[in-house]
Protein backbone atom coordinates (compact mmCIF):
# COMPACT_ATOMS: atom_id res chain seq x y z
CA UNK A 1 65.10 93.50 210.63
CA UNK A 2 63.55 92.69 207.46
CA UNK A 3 61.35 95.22 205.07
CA UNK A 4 59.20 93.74 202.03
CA UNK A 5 58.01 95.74 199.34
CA UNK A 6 57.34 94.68 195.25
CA UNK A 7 59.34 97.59 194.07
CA UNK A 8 61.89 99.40 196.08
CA UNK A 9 63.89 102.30 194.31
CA UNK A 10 66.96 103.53 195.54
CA UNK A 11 67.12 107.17 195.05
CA UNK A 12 64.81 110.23 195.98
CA UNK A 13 65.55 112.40 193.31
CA UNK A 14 63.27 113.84 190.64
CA UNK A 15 63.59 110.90 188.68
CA UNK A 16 62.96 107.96 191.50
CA UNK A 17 59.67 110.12 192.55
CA UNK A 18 58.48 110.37 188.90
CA UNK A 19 59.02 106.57 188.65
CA UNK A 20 57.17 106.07 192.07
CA UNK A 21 54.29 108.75 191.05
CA UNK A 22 54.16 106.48 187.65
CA UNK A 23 54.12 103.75 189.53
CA UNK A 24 51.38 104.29 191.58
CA UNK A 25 49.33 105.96 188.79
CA UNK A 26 49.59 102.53 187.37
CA UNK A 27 48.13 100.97 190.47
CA UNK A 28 51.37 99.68 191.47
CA UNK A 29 51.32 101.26 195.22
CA UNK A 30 53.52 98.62 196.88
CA UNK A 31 56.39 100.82 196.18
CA UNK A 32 58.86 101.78 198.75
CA UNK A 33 61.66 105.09 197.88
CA UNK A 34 64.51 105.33 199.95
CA UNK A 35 66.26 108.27 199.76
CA UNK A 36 70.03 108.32 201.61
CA UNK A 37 69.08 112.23 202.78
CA UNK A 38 66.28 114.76 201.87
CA UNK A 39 64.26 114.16 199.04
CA UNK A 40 65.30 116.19 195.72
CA UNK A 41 68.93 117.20 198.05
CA UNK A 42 71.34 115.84 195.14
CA UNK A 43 72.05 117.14 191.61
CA UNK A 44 67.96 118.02 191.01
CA UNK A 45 68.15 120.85 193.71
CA UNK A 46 70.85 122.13 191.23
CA UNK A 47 69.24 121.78 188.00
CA UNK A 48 68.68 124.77 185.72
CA UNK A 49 65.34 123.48 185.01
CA UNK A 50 65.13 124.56 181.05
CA UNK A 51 61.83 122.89 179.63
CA UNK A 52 62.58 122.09 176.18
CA UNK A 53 62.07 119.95 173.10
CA UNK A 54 64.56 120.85 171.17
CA UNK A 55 66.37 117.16 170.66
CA UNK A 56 68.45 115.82 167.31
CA UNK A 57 67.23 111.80 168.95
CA UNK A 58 63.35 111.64 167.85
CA UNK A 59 62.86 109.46 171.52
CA UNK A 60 64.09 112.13 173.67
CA UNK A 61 62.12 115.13 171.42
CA UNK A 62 58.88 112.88 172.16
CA UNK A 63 59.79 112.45 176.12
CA UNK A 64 60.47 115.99 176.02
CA UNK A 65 57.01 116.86 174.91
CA UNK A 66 55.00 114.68 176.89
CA UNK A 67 56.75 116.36 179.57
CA UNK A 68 55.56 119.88 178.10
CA UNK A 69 52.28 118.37 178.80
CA UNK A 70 52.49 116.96 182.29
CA UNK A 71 54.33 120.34 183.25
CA UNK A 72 51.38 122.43 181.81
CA UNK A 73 48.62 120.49 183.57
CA UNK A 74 50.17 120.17 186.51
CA UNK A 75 47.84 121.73 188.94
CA UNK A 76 45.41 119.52 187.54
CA UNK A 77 46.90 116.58 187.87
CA UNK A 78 49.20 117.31 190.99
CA UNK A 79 47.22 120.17 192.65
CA UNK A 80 50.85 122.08 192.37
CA UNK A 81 51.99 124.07 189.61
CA UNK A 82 55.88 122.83 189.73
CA UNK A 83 56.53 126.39 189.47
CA UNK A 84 56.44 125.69 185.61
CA UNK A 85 56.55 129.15 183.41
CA UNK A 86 55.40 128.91 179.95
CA UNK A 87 58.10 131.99 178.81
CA UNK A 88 58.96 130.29 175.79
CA UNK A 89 61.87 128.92 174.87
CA UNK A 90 64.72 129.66 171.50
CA UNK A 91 67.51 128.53 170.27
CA UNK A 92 69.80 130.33 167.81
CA UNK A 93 72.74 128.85 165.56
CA UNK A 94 75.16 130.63 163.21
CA UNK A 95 75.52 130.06 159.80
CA UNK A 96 77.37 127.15 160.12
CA UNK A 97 74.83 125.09 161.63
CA UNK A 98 71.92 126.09 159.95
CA UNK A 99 70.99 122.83 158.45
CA UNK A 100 71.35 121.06 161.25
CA UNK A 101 68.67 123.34 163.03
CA UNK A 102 66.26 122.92 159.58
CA UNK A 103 66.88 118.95 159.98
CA UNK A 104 66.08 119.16 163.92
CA UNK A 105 63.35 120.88 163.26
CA UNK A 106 61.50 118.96 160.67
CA UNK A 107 61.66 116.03 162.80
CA UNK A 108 60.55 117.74 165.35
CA UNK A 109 57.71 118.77 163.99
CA UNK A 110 56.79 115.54 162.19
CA UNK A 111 56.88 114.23 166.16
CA UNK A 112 53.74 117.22 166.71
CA UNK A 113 55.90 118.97 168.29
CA UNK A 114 55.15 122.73 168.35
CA UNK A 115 57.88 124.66 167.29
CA UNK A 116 58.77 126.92 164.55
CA UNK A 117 61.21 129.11 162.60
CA UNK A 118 61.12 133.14 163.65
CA UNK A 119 62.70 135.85 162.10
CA UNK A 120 65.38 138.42 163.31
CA UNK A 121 62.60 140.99 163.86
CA UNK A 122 60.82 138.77 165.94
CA UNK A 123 63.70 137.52 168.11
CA UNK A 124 64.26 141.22 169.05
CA UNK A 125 60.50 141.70 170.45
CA UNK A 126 60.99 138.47 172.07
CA UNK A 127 63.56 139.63 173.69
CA UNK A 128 64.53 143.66 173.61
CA UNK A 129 68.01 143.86 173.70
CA UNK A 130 69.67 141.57 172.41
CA UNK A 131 73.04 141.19 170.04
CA UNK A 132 71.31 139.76 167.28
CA UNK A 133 74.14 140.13 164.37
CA UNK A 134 75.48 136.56 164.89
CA UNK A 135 72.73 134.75 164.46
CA UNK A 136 72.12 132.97 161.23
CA UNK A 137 68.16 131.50 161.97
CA UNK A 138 66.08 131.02 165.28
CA UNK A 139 63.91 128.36 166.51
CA UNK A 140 60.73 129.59 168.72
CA UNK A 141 59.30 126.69 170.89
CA UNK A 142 56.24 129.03 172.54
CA UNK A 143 54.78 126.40 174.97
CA UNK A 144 58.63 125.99 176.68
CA UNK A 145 59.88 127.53 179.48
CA UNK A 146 61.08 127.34 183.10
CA UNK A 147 60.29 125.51 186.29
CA UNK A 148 61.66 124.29 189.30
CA UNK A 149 63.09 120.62 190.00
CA UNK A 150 62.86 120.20 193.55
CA UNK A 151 59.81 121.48 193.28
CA UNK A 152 58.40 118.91 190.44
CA UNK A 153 60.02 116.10 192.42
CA UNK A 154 58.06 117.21 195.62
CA UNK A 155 55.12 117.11 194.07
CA UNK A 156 55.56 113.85 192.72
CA UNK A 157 56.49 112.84 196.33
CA UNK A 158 53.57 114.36 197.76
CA UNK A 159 50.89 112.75 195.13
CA UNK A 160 53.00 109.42 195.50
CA UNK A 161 52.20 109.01 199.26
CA UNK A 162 48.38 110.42 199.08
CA UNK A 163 48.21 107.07 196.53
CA UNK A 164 50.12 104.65 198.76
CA UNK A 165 53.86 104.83 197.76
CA UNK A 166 56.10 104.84 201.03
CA UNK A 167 59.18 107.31 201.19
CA UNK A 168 62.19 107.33 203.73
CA UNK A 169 64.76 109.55 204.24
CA UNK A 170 68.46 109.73 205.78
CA UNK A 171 68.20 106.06 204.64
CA UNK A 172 70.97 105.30 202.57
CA UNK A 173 71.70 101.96 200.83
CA UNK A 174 75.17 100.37 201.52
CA UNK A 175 74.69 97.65 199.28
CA UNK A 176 72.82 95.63 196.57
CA UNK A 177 71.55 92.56 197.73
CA UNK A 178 72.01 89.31 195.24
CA UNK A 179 71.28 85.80 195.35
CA UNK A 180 73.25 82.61 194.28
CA UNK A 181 71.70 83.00 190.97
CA UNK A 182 72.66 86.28 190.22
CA UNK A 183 69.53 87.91 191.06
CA UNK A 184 69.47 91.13 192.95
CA UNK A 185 66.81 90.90 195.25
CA UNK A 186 67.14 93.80 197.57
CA UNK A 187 69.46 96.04 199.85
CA UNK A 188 71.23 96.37 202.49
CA UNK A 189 70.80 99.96 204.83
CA UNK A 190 73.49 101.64 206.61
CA UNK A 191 71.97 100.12 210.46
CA UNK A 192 72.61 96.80 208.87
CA UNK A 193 68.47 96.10 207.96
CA UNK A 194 67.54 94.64 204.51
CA UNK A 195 64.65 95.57 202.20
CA UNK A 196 63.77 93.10 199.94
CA UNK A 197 62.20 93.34 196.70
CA UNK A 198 61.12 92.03 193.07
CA UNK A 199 62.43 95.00 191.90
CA UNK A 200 64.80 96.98 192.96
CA UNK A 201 65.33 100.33 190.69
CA UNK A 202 68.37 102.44 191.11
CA UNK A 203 67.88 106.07 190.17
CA UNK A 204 70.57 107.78 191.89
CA UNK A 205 72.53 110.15 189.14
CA UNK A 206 76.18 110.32 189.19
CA UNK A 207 76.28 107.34 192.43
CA UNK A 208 74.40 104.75 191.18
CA UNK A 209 78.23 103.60 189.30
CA UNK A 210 79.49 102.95 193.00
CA UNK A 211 76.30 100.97 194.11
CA UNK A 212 75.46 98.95 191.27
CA UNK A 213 79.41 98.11 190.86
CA UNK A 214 78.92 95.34 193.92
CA UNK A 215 76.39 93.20 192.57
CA UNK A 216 79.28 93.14 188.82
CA UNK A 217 77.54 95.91 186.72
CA UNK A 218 79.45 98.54 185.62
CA UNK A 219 77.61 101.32 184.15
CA UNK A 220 79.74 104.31 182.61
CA UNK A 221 78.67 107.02 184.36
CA UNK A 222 81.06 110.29 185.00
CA UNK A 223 79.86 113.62 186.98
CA UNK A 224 80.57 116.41 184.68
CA UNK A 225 81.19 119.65 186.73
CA UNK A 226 78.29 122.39 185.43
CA UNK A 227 79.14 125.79 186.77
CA UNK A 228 76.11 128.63 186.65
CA UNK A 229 76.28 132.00 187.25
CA UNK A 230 73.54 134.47 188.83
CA UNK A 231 73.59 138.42 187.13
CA UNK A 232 71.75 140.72 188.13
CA UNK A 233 71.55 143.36 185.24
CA UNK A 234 70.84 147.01 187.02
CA UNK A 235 67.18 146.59 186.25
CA UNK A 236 64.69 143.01 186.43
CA UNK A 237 64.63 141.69 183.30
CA UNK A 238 61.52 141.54 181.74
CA UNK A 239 59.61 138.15 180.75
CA UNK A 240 61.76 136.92 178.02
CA UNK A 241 62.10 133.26 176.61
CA UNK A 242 64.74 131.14 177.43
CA UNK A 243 67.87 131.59 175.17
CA UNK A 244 69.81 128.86 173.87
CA UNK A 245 72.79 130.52 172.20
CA UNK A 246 74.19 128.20 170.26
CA UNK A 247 76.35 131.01 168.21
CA UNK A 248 78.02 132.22 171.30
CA UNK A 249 77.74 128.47 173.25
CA UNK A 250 75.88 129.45 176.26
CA UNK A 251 72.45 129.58 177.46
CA UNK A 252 70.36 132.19 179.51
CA UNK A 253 67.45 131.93 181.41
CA UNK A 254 65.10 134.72 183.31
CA UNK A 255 64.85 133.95 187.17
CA UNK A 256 61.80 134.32 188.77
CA UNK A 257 63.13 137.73 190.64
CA UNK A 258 64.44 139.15 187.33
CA UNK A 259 67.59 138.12 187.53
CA UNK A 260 69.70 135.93 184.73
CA UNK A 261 70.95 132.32 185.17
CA UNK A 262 73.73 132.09 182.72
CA UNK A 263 75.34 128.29 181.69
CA UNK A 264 77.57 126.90 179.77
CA UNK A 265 76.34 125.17 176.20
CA UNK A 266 80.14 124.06 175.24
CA UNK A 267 80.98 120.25 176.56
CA UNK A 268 84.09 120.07 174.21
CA UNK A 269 86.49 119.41 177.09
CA UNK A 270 84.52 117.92 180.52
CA UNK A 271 85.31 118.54 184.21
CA UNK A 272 84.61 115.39 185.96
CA UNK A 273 84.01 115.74 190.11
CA UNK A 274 83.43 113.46 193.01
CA UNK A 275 79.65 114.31 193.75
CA UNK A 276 80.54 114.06 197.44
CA UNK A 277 83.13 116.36 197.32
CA UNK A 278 83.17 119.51 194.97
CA UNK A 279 83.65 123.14 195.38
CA UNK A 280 80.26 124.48 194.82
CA UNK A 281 81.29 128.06 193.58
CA UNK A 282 82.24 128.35 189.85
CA UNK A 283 85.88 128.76 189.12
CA UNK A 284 87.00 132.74 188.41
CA UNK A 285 87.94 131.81 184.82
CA UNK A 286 84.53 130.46 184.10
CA UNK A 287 82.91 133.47 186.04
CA UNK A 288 85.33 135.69 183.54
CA UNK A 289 84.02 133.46 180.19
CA UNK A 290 80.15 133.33 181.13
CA UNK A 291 80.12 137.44 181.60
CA UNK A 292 81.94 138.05 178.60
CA UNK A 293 79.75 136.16 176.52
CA UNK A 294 76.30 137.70 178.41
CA UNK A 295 78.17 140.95 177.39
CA UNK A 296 78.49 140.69 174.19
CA UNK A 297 74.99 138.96 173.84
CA UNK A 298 73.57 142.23 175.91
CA UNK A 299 75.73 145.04 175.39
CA UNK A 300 73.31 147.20 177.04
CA UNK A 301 72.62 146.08 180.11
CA UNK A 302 72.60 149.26 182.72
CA UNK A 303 74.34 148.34 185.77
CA UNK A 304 75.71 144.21 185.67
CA UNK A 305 76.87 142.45 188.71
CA UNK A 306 76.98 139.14 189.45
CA UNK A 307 74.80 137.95 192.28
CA UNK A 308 76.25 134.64 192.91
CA UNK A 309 77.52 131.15 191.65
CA UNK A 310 77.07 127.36 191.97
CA UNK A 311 78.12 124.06 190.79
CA UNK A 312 76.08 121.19 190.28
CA UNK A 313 76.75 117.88 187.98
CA UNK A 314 75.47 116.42 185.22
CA UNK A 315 75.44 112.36 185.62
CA UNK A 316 76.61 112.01 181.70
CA UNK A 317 77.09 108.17 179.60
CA UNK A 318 79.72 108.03 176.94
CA UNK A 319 76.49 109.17 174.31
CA UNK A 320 74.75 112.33 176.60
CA UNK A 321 71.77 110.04 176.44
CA UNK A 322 70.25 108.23 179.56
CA UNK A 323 70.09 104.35 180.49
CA UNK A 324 66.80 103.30 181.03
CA UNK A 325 66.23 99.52 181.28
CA UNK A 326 66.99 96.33 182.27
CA UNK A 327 70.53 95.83 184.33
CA UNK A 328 72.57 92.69 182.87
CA UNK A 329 71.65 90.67 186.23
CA UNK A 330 67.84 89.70 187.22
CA UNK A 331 65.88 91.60 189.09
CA UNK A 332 67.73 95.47 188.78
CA UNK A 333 66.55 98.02 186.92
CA UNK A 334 68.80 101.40 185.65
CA UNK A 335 67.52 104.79 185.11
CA UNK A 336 70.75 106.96 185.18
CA UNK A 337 72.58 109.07 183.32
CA UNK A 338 70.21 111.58 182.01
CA UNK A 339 72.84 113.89 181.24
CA UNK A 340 71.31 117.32 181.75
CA UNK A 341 67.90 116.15 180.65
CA UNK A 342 66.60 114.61 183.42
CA UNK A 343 64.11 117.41 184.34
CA UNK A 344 62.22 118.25 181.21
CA UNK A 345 61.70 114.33 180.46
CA UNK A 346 61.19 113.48 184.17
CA UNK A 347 57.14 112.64 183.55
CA UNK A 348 58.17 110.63 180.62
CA UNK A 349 60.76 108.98 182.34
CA UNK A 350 58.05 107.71 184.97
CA UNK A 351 56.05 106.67 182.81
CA UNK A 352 58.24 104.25 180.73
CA UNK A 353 59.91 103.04 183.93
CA UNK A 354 56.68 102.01 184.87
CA UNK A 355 55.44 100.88 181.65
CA UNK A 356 58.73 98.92 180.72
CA UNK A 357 58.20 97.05 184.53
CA UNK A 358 54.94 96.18 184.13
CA UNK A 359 54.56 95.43 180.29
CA UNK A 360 57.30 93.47 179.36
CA UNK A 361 59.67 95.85 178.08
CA UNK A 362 57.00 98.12 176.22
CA UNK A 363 55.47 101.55 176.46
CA UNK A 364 52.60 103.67 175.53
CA UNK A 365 54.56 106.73 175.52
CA UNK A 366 54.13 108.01 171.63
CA UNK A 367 57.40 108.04 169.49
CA UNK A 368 59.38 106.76 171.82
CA UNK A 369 61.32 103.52 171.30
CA UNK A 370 63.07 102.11 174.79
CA UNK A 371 65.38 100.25 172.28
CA UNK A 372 66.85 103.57 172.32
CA UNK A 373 68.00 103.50 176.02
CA UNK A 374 69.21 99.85 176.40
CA UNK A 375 72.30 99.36 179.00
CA UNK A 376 73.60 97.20 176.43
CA UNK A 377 73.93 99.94 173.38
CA UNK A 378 77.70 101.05 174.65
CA UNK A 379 79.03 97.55 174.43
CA UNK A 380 77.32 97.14 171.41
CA UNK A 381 79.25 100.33 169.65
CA UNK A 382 75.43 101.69 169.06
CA UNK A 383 75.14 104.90 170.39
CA UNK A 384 72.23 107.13 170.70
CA UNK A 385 73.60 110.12 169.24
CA UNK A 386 72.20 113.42 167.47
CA UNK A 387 70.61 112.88 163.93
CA UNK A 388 71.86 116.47 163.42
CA UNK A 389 74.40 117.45 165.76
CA UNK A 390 75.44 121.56 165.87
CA UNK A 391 78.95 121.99 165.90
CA UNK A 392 80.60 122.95 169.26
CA UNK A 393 77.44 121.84 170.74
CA UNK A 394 78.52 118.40 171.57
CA UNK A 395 75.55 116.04 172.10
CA UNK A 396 73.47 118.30 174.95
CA UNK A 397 71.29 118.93 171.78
């Protein structure tokens, strides 16, 4: 059996259903998702969901705040909240990275981006408690915050089919399709059916490699193990803004229940995993790291004991920058590789999939140049890297 459709993406993630959404926003409702088991069941079900600006590459800053936007308006526009929560969001650098967190932020800010410097005194209303000492300056985005992946990518889902767009699960692709030109023109399913396309789009993290790999394109994508750890303090924490620690190199979000999500901000030396087949409990020496850090960043807390851990991956490119574009054969599309910032630039990321498909290559979205996310800019030796990088930081930042 044979399926038609004019754009069929492979991959019900976040980031397919944002494209699909965009898609169908545009008109475009001829658009068919397959997803190989439940919608949003991959690496978005695991993400931390941090809603920030805070970029050193102008293009993701700008993504990043259109996202803000979406995120805040989203009952409007989606009749769901996403389970966004404007908390706030800061990140705090020692003395030796000062100037790169001046730099950052002028260009942020010279994007309209809202975000400022805040003092010591301020941090510590922010948020009572904490070990300030270390920290050289702070940067206060107050329109950040948290939300909740799976539950932006369900709401894309669920606007997507009200317009049109059609979504299966437990339908997993087997294969690219490709014609004796080169031209990928659809997919084989696992019951041995083909869907056949204009254009196919392959959104599916840390396994698109694997998939796209049969019709010759070999896109460098690794699965970086990210291990997070629950801790519950003796008391709920309070409403506090999300901490990006860049002195002590972790970050630290407030659960909804008043619990703490603590990560890792130090990607000197990866962990790569096979995303079918991963422990998903962090690893006692990472469990031992993450609480000594959250101790000495809250000395005080009354009663600590961790809750529980998991492990989820980041689909990361040589650069900790996404490809968005154009595949090197006709008729395939990428959008992979977003490298931990899938979530907050998910709206964005639909919309200039969708613009770059049905403009030639071009976008509305302000500030941001899809230049920047060409498949080509690894081969090329031009990498979209930090204008100001923070050192220890890597290039999450």
């Amino acid at each position: 059996m044979t399926q038609t459709t004019k754009f069929l993406i492979v991959g019900g993630g976040l980031e397919g259903l944002a494209i699909a959404y965009s898609l169908a926003d545009r008109g475009e409702t001829d658009v068919l998702v397959l997803e190989r088991d439940t919608l949003c069941s991959g690496m978005t079900g695991k993400s931390s969901g941090v809603v920030r600006c805070h970029y050193g590459t102008p293009s993701l800053a700008a993504m990043s705040w259109y996202g803000v936007d979406v995120f805040t308006r989203a009952t409007e526009i989606f009749g769901d909240d996403m389970a966004f929560r404007q908390c706030g969001y800061v990140v705090g650098v020692g003395e030796s990275n000062v100037k790169p967190l001046e730099a950052n932020i002028e260009m942020m800010q010279g994007l309209g981006i809202a975000t400022e410097f805040i003092a010591h005194d301020k941090m510590a209303e922010l948020w009572p408690g904490l070990h300030l000492d270390d920290f050289a300056l702070f940067a206060y985005e107050p329109l950040g915050g948290r939300g909740e992946a799976y539950m932006a990518g369900m709401a894309f889902a669920a606007t997507a089919r009200r317009m049109g767009v059609k979504i299966k699960q437990s339908t997993p692709v087997v294969s690219l399709l490709q014609d004796t030109t080169g031209r990928v023109y659809g997919a084989t399913l696992a019951d041995g059916s083909e869907v056949h396309a204009e254009y196919v789009v392959v959104a599916a993290g840390p396994w698109t490699p694997d998939l796209v790999a049969g019709v010759g394109v070999d896109v460098d994508v690794k699965a970086q193990r990210a291990q997070l750890v629950l801790v519950d303090q003796g008391v709920p924490t309070p409403e506090v803004p999300v901490l990006s620690d860049l002195a002590g190199l972790q970050y630290i979000c407030r659960e909804p229940n008043g619990e703490l999500l603590v990560g890792n901000s130090d990607h000197q030396a990866p962990e790569y995993i096979d995303p079918d087949n991963y422990s998903n409990r962090a690893d006692d020496s990472t469990i031992e790291k993450n609480i000594m850090k959250l101790g000495n960043r809250l000395p005080d807390m009354p009663d600590p004991r961790i809750t529980s851990t998991y492990v989820g991956a980041y689909d990361v490119t040589p650069d900790y920058n996404p490809i968005i574009g154009p595949a090197p054969v006709d008729g395939l599309f990428l959008a992979t590789g977003f490298s931990g910032h899938g979530f907050k630039i998910s709206p964005a990321v639909g919309k200039l999939v969708a613009d770059m498909l049905l403009d030639d290559g071009k976008t509305t979205l302000p500030n941001v140049n899809p230049h920047d996310f060409r498949y080509s800019r690894f081969e090329e030796g031009d990498l979209l890297l930090s204008l100001n990088p923070y050192e220890g930081a890597g290039e999450m930042r």
